[in-house]
C-alpha atoms as a PDB file:
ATOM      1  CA  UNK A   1      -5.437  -3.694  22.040  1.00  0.00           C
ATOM      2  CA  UNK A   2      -8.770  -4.608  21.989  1.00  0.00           C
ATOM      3  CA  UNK A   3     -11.537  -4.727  19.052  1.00  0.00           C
ATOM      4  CA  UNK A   4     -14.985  -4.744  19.642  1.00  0.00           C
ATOM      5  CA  UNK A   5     -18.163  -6.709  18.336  1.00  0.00           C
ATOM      6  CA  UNK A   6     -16.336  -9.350  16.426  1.00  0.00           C
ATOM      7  CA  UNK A   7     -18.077 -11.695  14.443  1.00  0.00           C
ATOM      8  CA  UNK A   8     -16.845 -15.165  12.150  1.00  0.00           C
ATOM      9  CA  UNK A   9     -17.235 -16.000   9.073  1.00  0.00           C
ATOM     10  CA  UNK A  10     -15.122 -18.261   6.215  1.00  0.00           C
ATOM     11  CA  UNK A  11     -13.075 -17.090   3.680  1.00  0.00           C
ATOM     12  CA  UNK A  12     -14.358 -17.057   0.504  1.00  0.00           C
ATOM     13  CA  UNK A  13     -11.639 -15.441  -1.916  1.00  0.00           C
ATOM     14  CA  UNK A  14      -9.476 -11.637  -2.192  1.00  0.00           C
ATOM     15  CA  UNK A  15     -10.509 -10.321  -5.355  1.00  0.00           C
ATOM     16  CA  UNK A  16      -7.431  -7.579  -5.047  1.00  0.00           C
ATOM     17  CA  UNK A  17      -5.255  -6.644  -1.756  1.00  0.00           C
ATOM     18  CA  UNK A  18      -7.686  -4.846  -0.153  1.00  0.00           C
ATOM     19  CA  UNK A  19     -10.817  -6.295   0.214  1.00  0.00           C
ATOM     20  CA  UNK A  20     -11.902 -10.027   0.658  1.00  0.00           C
ATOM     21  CA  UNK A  21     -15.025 -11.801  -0.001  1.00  0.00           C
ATOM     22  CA  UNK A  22     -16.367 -13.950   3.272  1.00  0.00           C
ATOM     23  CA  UNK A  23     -19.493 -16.071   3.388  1.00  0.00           C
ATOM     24  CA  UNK A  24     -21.032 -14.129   6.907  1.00  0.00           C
ATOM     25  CA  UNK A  25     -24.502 -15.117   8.140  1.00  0.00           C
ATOM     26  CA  UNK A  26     -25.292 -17.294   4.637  1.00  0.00           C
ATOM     27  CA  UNK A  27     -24.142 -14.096   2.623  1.00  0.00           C
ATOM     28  CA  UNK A  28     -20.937 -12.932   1.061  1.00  0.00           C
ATOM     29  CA  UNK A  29     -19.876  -9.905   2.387  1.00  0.00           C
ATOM     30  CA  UNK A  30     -17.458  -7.786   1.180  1.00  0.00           C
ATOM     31  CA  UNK A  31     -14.760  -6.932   3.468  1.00  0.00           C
ATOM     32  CA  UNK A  32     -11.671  -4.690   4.296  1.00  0.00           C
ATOM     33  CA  UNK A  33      -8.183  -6.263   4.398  1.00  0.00           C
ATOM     34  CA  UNK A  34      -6.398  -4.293   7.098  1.00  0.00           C
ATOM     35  CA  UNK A  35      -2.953  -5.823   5.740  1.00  0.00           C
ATOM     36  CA  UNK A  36      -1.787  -5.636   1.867  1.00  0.00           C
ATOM     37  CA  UNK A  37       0.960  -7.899   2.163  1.00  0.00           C
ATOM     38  CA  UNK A  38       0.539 -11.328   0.047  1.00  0.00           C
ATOM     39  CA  UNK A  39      -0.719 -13.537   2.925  1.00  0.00           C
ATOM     40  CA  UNK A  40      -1.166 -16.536   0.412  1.00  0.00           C
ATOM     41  CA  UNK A  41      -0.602 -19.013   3.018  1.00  0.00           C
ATOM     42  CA  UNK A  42      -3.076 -17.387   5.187  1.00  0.00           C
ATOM     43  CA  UNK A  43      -6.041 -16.709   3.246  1.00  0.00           C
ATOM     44  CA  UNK A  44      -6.980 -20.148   2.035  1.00  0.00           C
ATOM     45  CA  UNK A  45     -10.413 -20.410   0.564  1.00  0.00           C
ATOM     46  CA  UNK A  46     -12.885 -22.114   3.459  1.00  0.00           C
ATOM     47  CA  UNK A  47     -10.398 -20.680   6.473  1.00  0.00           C
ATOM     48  CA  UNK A  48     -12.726 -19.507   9.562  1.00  0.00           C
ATOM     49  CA  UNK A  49     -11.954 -15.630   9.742  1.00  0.00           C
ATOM     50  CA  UNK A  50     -12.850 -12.816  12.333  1.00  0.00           C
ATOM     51  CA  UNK A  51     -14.567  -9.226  11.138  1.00  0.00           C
ATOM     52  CA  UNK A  52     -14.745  -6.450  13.086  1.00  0.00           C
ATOM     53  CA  UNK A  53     -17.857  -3.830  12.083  1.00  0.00           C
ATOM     54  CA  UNK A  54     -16.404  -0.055  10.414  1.00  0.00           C
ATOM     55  CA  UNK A  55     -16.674   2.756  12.599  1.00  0.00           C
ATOM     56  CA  UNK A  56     -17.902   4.677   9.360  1.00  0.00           C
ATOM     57  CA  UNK A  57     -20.845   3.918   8.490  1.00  0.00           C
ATOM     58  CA  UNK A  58     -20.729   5.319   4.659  1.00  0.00           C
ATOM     59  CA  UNK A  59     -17.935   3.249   4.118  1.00  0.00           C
ATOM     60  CA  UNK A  60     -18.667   1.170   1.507  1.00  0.00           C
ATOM     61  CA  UNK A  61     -16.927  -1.816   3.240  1.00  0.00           C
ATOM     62  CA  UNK A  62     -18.830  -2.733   6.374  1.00  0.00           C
ATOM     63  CA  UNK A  63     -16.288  -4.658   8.158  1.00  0.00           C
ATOM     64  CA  UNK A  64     -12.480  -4.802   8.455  1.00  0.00           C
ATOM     65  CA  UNK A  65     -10.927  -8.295   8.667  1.00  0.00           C
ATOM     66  CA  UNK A  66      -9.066  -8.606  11.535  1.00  0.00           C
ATOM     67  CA  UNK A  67      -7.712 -12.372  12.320  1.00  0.00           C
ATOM     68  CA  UNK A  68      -7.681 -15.898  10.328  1.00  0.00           C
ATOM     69  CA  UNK A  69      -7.207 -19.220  11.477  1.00  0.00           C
ATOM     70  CA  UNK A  70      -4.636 -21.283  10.639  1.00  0.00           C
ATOM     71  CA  UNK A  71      -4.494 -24.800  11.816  1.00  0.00           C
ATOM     72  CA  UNK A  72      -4.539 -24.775  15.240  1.00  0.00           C
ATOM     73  CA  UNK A  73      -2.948 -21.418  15.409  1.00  0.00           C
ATOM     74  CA  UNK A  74      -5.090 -17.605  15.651  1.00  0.00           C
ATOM     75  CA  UNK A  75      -3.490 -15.075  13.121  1.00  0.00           C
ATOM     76  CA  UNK A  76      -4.111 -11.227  13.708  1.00  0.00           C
ATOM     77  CA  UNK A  77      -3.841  -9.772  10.088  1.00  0.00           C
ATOM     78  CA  UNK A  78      -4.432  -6.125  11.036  1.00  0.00           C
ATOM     79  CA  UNK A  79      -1.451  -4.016   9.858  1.00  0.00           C
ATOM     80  CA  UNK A  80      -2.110  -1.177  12.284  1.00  0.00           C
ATOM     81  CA  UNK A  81      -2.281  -3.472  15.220  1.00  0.00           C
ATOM     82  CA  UNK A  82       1.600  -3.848  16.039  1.00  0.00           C
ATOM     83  CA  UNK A  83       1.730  -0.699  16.713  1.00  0.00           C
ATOM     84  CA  UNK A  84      -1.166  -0.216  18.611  1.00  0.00           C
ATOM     85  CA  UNK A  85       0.177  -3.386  21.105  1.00  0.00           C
ATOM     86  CA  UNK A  86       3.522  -1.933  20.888  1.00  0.00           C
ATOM     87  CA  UNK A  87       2.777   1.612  21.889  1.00  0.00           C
ATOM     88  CA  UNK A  88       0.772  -0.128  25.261  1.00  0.00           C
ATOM     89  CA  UNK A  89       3.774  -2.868  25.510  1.00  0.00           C
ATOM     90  CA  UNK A  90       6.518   0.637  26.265  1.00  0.00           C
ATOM     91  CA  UNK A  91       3.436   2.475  28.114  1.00  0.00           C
ATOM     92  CA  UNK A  92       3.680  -0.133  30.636  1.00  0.00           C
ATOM     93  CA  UNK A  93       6.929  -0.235  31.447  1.00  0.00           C
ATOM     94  CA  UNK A  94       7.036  -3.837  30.690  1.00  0.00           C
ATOM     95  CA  UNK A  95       9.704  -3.015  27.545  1.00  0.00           C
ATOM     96  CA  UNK A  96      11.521   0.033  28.738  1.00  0.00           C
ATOM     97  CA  UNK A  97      12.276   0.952  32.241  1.00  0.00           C
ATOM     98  CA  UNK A  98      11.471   4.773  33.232  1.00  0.00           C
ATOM     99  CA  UNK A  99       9.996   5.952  30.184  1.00  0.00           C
ATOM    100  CA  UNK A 100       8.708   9.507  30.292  1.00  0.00           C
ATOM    101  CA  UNK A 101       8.159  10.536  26.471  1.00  0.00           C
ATOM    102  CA  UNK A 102       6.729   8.145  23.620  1.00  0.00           C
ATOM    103  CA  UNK A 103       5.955   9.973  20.499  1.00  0.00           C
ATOM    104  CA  UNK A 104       4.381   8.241  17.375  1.00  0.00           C
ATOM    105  CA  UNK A 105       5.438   8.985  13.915  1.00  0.00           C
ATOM    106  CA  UNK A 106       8.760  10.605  15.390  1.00  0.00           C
ATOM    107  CA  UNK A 107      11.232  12.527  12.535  1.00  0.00           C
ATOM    108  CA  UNK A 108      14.203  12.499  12.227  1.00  0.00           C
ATOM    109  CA  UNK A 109      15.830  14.839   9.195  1.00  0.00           C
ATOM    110  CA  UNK A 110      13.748  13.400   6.618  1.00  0.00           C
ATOM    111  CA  UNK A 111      13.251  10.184   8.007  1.00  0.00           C
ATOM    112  CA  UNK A 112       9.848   9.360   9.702  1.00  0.00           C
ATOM    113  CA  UNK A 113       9.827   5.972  12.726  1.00  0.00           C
ATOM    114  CA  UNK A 114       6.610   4.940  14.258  1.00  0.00           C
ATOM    115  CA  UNK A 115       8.141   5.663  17.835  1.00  0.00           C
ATOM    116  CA  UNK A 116      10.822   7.686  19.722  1.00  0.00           C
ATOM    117  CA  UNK A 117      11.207   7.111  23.620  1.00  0.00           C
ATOM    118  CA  UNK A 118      12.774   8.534  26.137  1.00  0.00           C
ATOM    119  CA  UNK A 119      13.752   7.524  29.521  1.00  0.00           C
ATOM    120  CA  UNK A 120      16.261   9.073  31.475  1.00  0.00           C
ATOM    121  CA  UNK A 121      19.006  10.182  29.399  1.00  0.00           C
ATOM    122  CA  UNK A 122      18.106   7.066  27.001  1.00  0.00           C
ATOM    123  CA  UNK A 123      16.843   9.015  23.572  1.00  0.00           C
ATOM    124  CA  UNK A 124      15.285   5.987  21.189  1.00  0.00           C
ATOM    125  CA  UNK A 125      13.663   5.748  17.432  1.00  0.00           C
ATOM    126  CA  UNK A 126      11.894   2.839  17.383  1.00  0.00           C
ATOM    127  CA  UNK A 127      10.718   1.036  13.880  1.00  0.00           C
ATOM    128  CA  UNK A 128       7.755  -1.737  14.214  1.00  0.00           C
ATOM    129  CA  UNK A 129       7.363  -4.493  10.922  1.00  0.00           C
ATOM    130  CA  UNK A 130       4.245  -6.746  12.089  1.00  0.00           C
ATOM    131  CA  UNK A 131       5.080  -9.985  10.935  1.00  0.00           C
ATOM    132  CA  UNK A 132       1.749 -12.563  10.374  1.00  0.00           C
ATOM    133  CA  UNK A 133       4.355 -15.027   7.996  1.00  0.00           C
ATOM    134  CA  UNK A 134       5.081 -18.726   9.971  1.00  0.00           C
ATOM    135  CA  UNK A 135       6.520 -21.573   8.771  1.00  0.00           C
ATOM    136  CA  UNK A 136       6.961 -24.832  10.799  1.00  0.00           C
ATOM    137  CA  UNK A 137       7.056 -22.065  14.072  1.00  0.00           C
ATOM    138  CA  UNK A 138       9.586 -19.881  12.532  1.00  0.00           C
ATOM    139  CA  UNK A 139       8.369 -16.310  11.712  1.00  0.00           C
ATOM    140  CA  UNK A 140       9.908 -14.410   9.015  1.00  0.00           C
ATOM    141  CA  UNK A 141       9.556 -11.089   7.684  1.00  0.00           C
ATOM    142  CA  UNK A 142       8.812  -9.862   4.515  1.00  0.00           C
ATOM    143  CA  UNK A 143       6.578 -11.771   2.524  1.00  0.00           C
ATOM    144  CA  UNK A 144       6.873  -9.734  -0.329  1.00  0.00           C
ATOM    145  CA  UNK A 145      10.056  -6.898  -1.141  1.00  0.00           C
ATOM    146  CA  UNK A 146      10.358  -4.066   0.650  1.00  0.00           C
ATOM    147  CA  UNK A 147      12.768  -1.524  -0.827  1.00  0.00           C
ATOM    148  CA  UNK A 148      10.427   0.707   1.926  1.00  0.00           C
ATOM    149  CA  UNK A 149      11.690  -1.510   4.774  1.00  0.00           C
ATOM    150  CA  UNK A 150      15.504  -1.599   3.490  1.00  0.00           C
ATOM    151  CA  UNK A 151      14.798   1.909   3.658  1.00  0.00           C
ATOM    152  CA  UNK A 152      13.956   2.188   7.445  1.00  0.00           C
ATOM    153  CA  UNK A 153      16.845  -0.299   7.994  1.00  0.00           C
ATOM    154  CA  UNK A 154      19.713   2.512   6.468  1.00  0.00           C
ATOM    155  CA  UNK A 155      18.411   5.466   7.882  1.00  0.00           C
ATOM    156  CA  UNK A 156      17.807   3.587  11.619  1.00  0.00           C
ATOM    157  CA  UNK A 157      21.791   3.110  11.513  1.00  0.00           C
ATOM    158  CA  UNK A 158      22.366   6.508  10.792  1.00  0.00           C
ATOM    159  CA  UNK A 159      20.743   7.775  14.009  1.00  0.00           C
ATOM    160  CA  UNK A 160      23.270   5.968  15.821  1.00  0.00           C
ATOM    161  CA  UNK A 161      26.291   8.404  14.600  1.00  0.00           C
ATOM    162  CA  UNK A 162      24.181  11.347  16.534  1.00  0.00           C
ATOM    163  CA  UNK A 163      23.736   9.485  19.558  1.00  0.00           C
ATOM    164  CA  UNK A 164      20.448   8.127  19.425  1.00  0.00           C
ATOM    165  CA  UNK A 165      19.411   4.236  20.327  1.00  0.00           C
ATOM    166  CA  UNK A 166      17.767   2.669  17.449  1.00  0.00           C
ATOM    167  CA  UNK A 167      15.788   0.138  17.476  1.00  0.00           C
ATOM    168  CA  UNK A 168      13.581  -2.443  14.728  1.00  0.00           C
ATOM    169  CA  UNK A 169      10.936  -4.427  16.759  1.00  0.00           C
ATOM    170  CA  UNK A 170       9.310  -7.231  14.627  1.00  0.00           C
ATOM    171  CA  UNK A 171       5.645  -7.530  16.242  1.00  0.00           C
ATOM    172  CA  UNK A 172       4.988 -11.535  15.570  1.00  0.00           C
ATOM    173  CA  UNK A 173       0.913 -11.360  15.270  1.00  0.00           C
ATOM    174  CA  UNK A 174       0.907 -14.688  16.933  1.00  0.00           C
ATOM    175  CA  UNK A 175       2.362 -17.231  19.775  1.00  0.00           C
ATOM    176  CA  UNK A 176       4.147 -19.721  19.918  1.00  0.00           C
ATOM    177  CA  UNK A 177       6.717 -19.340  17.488  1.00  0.00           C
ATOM    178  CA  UNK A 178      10.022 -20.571  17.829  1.00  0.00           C
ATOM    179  CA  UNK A 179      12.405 -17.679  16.486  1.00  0.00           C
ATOM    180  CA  UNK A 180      12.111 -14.909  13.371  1.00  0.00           C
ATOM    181  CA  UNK A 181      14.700 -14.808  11.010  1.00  0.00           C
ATOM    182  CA  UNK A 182      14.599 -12.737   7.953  1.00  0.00           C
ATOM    183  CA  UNK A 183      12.641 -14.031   4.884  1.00  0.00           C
ATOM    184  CA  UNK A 184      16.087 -14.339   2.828  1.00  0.00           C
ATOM    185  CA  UNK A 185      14.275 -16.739   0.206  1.00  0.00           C
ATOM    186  CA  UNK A 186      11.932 -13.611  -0.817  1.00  0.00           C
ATOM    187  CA  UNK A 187      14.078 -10.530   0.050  1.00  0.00           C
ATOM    188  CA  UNK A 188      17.930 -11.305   0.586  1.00  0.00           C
ATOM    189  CA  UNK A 189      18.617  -7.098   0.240  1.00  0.00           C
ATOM    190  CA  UNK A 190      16.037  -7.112   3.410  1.00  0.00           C
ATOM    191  CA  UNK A 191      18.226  -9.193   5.180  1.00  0.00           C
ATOM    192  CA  UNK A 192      21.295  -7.672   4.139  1.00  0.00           C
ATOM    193  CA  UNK A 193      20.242  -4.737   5.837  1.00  0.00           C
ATOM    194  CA  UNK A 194      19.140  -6.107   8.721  1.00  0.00           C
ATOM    195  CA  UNK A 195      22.397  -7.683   9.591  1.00  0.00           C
ATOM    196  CA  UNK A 196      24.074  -4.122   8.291  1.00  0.00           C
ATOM    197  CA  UNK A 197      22.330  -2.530  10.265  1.00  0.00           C
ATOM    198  CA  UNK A 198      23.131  -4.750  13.239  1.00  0.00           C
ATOM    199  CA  UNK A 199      25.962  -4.332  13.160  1.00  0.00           C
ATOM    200  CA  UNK A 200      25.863  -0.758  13.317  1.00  0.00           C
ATOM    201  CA  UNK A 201      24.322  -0.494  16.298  1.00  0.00           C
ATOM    202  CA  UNK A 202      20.479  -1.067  15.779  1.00  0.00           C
ATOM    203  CA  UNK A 203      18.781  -3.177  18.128  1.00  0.00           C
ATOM    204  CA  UNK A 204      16.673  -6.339  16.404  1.00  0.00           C
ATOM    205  CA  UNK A 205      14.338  -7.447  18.874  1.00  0.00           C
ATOM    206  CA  UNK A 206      10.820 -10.093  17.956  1.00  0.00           C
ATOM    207  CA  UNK A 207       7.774 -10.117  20.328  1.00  0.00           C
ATOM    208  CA  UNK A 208       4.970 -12.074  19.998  1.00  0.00           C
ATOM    209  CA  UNK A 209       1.784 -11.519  20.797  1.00  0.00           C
ATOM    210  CA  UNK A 210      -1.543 -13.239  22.369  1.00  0.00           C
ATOM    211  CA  UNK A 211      -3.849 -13.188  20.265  1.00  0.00           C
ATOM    212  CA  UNK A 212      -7.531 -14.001  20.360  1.00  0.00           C
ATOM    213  CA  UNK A 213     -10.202 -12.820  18.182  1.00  0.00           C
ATOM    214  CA  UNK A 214     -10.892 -10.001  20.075  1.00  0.00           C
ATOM    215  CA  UNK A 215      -7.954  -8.570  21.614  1.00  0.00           C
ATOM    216  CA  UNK A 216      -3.799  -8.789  20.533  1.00  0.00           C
ATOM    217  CA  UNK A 217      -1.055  -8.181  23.464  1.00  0.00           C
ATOM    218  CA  UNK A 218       2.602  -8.589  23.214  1.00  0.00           C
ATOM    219  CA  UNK A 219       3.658 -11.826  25.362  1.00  0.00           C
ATOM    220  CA  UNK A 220       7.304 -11.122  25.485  1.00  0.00           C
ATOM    221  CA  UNK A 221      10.977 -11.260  23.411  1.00  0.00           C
ATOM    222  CA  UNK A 222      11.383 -14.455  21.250  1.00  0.00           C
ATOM    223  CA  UNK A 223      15.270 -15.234  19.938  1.00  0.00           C
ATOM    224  CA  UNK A 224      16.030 -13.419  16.956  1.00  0.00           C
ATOM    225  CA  UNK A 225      18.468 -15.619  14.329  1.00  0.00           C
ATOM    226  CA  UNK A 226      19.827 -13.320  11.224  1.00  0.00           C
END
C-alpha cells in the first residue's frame, strides 16, 4: 500500500487518542491519529513523524499521521493499513495458492472477520490485529485489553466445527523483528485465547512488513511463540 505526498515533522504531544500535535514547517499542526491504541513508547515528545494530507478537505484535521521513528527503526501507525497490505499480500498469491474469492468484512452468523478466501475447495475467515508494539525485536500484541479481540479469538474457533479454515494474522507494522508473542504482561485473557484457540484449530501466523514513509508491504512469516 502506498500513501501519497508525505511530509515530516516532530512530535510534539497527543492531547487525547485521536489527534496529535506536530511542529510541521515551524507550526504546530494538528493532526489525525490513524491508530487509538496507547502507543506510549512510540510517541515520544521530539520523535521525527510522517503526515500524510486528508483527502477531505473540510475535515477539520488536515493530515493523518501515518509512521514514527523509533531509533533506528520506521513504525507505520496507521490502523487501517494491515489490512490494506494484507488484502494485496493474498491478491498476489504470495500467501495463498489459487485463490479465486477474497471478500472483506466477511459474516459469519453474527460474527463479522476482515477477510474470507477461497481457493479451491479451501473456504477461510481470516482475522488481521496490526501490531506497531516492539520490545528488544520482539513484537507483541495488545498494548492495551481487548475484550473485542478475545472476542474474534472465540468465535474464529467456532468456524472450525462447520468446516471452515480460520485464521488470525498479526500484521507486524515493521521489520526486523525477531518473533511476536502475545502481550501476556498487559492482557493474559488475550493470550489465553490465543493459545485456546490454537488449539482448536485456528491458524496464528505474524508477517512483517517493509515499511518506509511512503509505502507498507508484507515481507514474509516471522516465528510465532505463544
Amino acid at each position: 500500500m502506498i500513501y501519497h505526498a508525505i511530509c515530516s515533522g516532530v512530535f510534539i504531544s497527543r492531547p487525547n487518542r485521536f489527534v496529535a500535535e506536530v511542529l510541521l514547517d515551524g507550526r504546530t499542526e494538528i493532526c489525525h491519529v490513524k491508530n487509538t491504541g496507547r502507543c506510549k513508547e512510540l510517541l515520544i515528545p521530539g520523535a521525527k513523524v510522517y503526515l500524510c494530507p486528508s483527502s477531505n478537505p473540510n475535515r477539520a484535521t488536515k493530515y493523518d499521521l501515518v509512521a514514527i521513528e523509533k531509533g533506528e527503526r520506521l513504525v507505520n501507525l496507521d490502523s487501517q493499513a494491515p489490512n490494506k497490505a494484507l488484502g494485496e499480500y493474498v491478491q498476489s498469491g504470495q500467501y495463498i495458492e489459487g485463490v479465486t474469492l477474497i471478500k472483506p468484512e466477511a459474516k459469519y452468523g453474527r460474527s463479522r472477520f476482515d477477510f474470507y478466501v477461497e481457493a479451491g475447495r479451501r473456504k477461510i475467515f481470516i482475522e488481521v490485529k496490526g501490531v506497531t508494539l516492539e520490545e528488544d525485536g520482539v513484537a507483541m500484541f495488545p498494548d492495551a485489553p481487548t475484550e473485542r479481540g478475545v472476542k474474534h479469538l472465540h468465535e474464529l474457533a467456532a468456524c472450525i466445527g462447520d468446516g471452515y479454515e480460520a485464521q488470525v494474522i498479526f500484521v507486524i507494522q515493521m521489520s526486523g523483528v525477531r518473533y511476536f508473542t502475545p502481550n501476556n504482561a498487559t492482557d493474559q485473557a488475550f493470550g489465553q485465547a490465543l493459545a485456546a484457540a490454537e488449539a482448536a484449530g485456528v491458524q496464528v501466523a505474524a508477517l512483517d512488513c517493509t515499511v518506509t514513509e511512503q509505502s507498507m508491504v508484507i515481507k514474509g512469516a516471522v516465528p510465532v511463540k505463544l
